[in-house]
PDB file of N, CA and C in Angstrom:
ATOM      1  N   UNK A   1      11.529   7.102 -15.475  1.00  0.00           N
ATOM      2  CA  UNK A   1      10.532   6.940 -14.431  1.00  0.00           C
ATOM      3  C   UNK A   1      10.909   5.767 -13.542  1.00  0.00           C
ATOM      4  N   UNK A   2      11.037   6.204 -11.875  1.00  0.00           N
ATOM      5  CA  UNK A   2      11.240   5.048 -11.217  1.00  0.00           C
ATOM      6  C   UNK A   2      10.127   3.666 -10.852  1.00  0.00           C
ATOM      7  N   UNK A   3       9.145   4.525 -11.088  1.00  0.00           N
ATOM      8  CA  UNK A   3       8.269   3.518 -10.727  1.00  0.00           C
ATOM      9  C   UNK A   3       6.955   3.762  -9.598  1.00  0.00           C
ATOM     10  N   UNK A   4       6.343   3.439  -9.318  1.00  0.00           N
ATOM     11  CA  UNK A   4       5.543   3.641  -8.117  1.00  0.00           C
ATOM     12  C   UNK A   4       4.796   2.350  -7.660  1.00  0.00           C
ATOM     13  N   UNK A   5       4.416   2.181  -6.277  1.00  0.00           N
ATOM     14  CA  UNK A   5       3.905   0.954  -5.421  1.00  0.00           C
ATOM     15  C   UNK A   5       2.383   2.062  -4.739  1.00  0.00           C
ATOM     16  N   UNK A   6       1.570   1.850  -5.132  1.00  0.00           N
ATOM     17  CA  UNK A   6       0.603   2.228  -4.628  1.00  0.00           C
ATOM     18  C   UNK A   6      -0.090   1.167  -3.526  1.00  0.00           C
ATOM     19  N   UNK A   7      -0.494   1.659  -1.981  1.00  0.00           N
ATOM     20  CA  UNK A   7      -0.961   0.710  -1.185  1.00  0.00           C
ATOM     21  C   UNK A   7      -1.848   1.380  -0.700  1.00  0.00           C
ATOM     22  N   UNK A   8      -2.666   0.647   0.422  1.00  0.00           N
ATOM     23  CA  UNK A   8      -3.631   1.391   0.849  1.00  0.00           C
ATOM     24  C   UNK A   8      -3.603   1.024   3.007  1.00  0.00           C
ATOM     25  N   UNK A   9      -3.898   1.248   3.862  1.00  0.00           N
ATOM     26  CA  UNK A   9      -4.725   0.968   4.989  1.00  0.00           C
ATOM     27  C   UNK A   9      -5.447  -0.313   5.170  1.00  0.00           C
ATOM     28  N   UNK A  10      -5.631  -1.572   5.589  1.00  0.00           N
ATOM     29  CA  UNK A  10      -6.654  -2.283   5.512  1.00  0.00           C
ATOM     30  C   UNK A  10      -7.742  -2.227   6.830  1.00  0.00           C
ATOM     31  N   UNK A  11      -8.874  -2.568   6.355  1.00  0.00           N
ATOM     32  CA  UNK A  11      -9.631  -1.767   7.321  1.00  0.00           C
ATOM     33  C   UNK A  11     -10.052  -3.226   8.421  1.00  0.00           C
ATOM     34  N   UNK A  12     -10.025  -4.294   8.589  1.00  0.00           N
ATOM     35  CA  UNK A  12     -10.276  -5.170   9.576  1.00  0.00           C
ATOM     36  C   UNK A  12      -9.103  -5.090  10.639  1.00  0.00           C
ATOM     37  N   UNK A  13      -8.536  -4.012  10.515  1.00  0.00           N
ATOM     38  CA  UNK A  13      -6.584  -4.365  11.275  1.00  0.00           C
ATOM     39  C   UNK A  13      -6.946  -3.745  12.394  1.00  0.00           C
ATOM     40  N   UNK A  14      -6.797  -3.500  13.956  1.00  0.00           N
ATOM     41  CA  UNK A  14      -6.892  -2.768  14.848  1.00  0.00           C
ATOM     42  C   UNK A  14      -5.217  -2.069  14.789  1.00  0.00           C
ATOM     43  N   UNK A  15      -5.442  -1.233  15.533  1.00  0.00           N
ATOM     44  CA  UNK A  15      -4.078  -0.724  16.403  1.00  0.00           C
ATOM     45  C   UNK A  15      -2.721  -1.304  16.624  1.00  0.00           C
ATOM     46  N   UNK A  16      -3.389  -2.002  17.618  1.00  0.00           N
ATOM     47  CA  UNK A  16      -2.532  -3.061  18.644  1.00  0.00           C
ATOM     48  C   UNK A  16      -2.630  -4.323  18.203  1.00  0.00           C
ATOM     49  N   UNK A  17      -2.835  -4.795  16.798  1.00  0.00           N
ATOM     50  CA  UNK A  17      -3.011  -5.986  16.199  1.00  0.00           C
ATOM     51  C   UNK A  17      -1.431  -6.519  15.838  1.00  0.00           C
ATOM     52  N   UNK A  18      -0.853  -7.489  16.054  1.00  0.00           N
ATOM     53  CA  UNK A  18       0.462  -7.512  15.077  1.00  0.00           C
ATOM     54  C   UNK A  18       0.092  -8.316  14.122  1.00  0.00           C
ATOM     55  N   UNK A  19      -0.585  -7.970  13.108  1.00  0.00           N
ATOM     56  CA  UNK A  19      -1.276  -7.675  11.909  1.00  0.00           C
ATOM     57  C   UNK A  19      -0.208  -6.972  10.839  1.00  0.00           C
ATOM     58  N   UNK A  20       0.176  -7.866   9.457  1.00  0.00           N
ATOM     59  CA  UNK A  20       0.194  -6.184   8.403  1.00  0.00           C
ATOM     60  C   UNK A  20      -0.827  -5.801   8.063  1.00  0.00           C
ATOM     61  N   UNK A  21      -0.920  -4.428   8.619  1.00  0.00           N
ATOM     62  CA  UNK A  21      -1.273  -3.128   8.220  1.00  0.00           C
ATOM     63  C   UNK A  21      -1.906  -2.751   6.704  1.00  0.00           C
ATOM     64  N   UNK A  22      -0.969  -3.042   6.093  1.00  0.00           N
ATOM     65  CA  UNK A  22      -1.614  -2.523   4.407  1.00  0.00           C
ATOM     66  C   UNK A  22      -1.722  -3.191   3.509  1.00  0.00           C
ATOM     67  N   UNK A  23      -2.355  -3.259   2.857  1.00  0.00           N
ATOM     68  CA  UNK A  23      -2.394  -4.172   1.476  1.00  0.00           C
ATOM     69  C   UNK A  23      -2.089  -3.381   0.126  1.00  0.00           C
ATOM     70  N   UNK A  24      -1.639  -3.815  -0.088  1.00  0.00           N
ATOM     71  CA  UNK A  24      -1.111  -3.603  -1.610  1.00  0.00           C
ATOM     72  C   UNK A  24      -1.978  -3.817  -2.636  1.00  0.00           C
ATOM     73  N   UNK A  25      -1.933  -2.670  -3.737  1.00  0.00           N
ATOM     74  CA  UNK A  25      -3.437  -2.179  -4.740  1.00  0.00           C
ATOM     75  C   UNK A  25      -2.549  -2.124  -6.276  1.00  0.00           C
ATOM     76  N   UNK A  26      -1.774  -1.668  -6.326  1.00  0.00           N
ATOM     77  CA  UNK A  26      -1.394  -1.141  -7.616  1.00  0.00           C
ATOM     78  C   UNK A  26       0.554  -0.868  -7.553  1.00  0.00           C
ATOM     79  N   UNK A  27       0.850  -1.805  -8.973  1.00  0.00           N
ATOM     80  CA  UNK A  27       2.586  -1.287  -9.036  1.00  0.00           C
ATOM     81  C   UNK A  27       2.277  -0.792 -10.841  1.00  0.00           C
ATOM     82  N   UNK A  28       3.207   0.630 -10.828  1.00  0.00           N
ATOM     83  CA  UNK A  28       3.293   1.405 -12.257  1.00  0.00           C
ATOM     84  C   UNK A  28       4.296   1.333 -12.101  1.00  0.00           C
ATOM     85  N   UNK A  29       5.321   0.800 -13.242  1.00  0.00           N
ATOM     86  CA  UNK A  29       6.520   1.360 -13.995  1.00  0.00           C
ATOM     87  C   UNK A  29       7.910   0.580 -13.453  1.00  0.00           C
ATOM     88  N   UNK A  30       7.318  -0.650 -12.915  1.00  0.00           N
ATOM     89  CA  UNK A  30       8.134  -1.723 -12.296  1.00  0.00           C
ATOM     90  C   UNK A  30       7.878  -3.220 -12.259  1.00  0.00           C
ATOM     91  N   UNK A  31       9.066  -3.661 -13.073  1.00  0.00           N
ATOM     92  CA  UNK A  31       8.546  -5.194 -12.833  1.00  0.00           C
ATOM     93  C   UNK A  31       8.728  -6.250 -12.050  1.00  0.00           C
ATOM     94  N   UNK A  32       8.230  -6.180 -11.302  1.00  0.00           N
ATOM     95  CA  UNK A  32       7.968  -7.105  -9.918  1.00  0.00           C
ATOM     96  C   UNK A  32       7.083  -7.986  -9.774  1.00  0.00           C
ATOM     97  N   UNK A  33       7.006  -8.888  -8.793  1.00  0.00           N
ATOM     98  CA  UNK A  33       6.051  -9.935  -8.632  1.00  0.00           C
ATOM     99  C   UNK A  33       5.663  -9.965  -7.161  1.00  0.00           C
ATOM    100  N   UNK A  34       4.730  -9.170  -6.377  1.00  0.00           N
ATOM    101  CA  UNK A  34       4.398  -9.908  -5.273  1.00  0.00           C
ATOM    102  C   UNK A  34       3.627 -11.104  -4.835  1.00  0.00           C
ATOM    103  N   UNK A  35       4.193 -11.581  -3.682  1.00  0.00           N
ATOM    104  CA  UNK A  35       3.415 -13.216  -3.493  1.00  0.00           C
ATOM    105  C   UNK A  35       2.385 -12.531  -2.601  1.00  0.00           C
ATOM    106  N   UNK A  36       2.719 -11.793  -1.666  1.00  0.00           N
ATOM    107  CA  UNK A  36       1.554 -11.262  -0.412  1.00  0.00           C
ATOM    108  C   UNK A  36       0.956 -10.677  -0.862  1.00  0.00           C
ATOM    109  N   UNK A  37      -0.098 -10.051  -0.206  1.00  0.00           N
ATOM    110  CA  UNK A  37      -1.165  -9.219  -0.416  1.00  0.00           C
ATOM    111  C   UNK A  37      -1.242  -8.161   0.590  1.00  0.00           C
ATOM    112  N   UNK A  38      -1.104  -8.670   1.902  1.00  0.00           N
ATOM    113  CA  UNK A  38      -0.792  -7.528   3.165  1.00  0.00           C
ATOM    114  C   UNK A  38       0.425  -7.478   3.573  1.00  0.00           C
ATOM    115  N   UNK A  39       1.014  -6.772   3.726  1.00  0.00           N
ATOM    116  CA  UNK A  39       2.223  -6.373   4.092  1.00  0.00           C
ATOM    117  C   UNK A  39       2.636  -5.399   5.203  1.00  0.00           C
ATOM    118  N   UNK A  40       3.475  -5.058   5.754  1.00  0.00           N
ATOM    119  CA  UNK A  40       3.775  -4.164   6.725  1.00  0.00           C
ATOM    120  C   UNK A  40       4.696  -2.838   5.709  1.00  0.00           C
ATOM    121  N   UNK A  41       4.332  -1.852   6.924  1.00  0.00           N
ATOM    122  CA  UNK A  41       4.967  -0.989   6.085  1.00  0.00           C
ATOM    123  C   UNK A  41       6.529  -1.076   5.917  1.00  0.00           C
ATOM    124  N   UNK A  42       7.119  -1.694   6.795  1.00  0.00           N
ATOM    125  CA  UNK A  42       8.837  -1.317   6.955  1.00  0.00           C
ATOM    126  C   UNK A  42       8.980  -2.190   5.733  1.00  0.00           C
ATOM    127  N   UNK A  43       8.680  -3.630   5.549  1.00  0.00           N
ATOM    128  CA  UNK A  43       8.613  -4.265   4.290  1.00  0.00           C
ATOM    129  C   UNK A  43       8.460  -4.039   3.422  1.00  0.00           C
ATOM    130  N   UNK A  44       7.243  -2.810   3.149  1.00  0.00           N
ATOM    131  CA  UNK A  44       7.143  -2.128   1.487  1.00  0.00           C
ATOM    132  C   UNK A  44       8.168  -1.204   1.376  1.00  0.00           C
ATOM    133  N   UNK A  45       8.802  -0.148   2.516  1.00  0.00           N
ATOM    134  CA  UNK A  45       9.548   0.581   2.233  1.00  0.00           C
ATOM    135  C   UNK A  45      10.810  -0.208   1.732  1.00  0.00           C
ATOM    136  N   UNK A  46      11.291  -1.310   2.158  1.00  0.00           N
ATOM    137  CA  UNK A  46      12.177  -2.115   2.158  1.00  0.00           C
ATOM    138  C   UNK A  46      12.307  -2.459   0.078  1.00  0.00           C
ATOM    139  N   UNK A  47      11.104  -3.292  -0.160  1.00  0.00           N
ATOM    140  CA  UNK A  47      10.853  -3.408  -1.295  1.00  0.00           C
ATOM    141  C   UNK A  47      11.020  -2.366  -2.257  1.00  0.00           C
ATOM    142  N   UNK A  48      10.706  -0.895  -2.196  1.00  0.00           N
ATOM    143  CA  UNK A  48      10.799   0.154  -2.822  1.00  0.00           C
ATOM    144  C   UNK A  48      12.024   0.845  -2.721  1.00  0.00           C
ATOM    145  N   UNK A  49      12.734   0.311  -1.566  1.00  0.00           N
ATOM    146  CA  UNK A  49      14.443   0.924  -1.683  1.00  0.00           C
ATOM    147  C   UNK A  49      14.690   0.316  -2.474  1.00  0.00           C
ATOM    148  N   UNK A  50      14.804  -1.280  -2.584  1.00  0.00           N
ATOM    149  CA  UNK A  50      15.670  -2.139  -3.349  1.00  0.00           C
ATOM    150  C   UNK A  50      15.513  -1.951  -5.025  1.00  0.00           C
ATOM    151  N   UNK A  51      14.119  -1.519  -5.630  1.00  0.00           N
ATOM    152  CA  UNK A  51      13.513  -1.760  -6.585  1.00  0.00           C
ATOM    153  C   UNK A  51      13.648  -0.234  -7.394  1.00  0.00           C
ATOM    154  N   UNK A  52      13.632   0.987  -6.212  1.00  0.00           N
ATOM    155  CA  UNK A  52      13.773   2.441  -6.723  1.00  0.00           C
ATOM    156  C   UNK A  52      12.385   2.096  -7.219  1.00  0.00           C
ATOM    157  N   UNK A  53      11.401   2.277  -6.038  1.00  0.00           N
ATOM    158  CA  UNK A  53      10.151   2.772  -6.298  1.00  0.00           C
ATOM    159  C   UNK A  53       9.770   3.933  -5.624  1.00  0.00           C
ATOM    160  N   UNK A  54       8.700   4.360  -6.014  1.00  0.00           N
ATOM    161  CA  UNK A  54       7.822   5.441  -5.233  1.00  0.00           C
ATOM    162  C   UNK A  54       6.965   4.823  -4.208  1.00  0.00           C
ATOM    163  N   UNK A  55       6.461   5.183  -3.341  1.00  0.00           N
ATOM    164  CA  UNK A  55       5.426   4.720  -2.536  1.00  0.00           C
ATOM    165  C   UNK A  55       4.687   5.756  -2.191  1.00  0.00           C
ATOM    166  N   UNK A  56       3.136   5.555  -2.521  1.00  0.00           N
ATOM    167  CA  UNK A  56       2.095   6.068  -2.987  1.00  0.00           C
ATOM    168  C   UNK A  56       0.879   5.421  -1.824  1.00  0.00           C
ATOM    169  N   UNK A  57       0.132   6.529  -0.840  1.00  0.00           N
ATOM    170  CA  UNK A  57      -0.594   6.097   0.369  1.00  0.00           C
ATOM    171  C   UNK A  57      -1.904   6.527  -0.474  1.00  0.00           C
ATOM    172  N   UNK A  58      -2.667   5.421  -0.661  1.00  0.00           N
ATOM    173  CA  UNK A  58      -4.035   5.423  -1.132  1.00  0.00           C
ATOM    174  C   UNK A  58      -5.089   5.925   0.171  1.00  0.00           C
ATOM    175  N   UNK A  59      -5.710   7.313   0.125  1.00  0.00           N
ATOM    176  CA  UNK A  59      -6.666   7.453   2.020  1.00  0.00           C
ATOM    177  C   UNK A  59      -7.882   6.815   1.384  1.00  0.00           C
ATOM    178  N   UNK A  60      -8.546   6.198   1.805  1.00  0.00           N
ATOM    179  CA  UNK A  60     -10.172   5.564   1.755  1.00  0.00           C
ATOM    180  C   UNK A  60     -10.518   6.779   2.541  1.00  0.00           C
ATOM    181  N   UNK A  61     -11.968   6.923   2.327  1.00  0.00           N
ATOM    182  CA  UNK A  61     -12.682   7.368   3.354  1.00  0.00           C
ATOM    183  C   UNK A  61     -13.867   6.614   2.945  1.00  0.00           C
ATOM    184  N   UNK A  62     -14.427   6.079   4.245  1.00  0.00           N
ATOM    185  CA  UNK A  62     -15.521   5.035   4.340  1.00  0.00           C
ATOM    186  C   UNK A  62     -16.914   5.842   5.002  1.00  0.00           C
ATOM    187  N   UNK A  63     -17.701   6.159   4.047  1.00  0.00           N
ATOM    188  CA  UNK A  63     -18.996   6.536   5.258  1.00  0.00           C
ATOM    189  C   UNK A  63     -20.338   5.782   4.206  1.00  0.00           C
ATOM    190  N   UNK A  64     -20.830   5.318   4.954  1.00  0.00           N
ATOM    191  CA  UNK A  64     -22.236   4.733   4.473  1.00  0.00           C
ATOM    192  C   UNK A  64     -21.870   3.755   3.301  1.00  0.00           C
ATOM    193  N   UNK A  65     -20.434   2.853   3.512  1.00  0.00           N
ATOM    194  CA  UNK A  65     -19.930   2.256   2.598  1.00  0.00           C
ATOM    195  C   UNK A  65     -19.858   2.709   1.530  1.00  0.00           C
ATOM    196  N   UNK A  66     -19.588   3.687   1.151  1.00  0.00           N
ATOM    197  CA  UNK A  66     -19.136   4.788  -0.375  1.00  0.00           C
ATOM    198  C   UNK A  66     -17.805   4.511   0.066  1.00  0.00           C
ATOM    199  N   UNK A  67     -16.974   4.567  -1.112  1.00  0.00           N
ATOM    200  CA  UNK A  67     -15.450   4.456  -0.833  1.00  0.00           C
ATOM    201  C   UNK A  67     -15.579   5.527  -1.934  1.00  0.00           C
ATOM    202  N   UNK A  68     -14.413   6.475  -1.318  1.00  0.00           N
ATOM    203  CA  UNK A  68     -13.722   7.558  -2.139  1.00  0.00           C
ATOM    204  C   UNK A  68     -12.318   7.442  -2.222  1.00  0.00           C
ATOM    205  N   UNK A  69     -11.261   7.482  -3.152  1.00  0.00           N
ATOM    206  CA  UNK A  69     -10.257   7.006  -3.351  1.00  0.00           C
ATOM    207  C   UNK A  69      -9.117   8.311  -3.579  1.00  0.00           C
ATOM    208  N   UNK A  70      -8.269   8.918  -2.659  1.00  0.00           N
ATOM    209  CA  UNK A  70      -7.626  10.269  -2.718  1.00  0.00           C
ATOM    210  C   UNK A  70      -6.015   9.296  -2.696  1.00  0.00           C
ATOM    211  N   UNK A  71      -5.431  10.110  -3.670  1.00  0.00           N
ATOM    212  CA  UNK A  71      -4.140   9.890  -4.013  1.00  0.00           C
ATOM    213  C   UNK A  71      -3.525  10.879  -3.369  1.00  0.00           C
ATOM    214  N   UNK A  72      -2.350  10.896  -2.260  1.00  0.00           N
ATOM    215  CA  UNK A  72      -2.026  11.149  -1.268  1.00  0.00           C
ATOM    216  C   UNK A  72       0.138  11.219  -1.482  1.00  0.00           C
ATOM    217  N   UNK A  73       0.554  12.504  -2.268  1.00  0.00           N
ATOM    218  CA  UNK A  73       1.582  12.430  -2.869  1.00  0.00           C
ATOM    219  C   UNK A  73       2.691  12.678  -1.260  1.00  0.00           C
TER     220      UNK A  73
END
């Protein structure tokens, strides 16, 4: 098993923000240490070449503040 990096969307980020984008939720089957918490995506892909991970897009869907959590292969 290579491993997997599960991340998600963060939701205060606009568009046109130069902002990272995603935050990072969950690593299976790899031992790593991240220092950040938000990250950009070219950076996680970056991290998951080097490491032979999976990368795993967590979708939220937000309505009436219910979070539903869809694993997104």
């Amino acid at each position: 098993m290579a491993g997997k990096i599960f991340y998600r969307e963060r939701a205060k980020v606009g568009a046109k923000e130069r902002k990272p984008r995603f935050r990072l939720v969950a690593v299976a089957g790899v031992d790593i240490t991240f220092y950040g918490d938000h990250l950009r995506k070219k950076e996680l892909e970056e991290i998951a070449g080097a490491v032979g991970a999976e990368l795993v897009l967590l979708k939220v869907k937000r309505e009436d503040k219910d979070e539903e959590v869809e694993v997104k292969d």
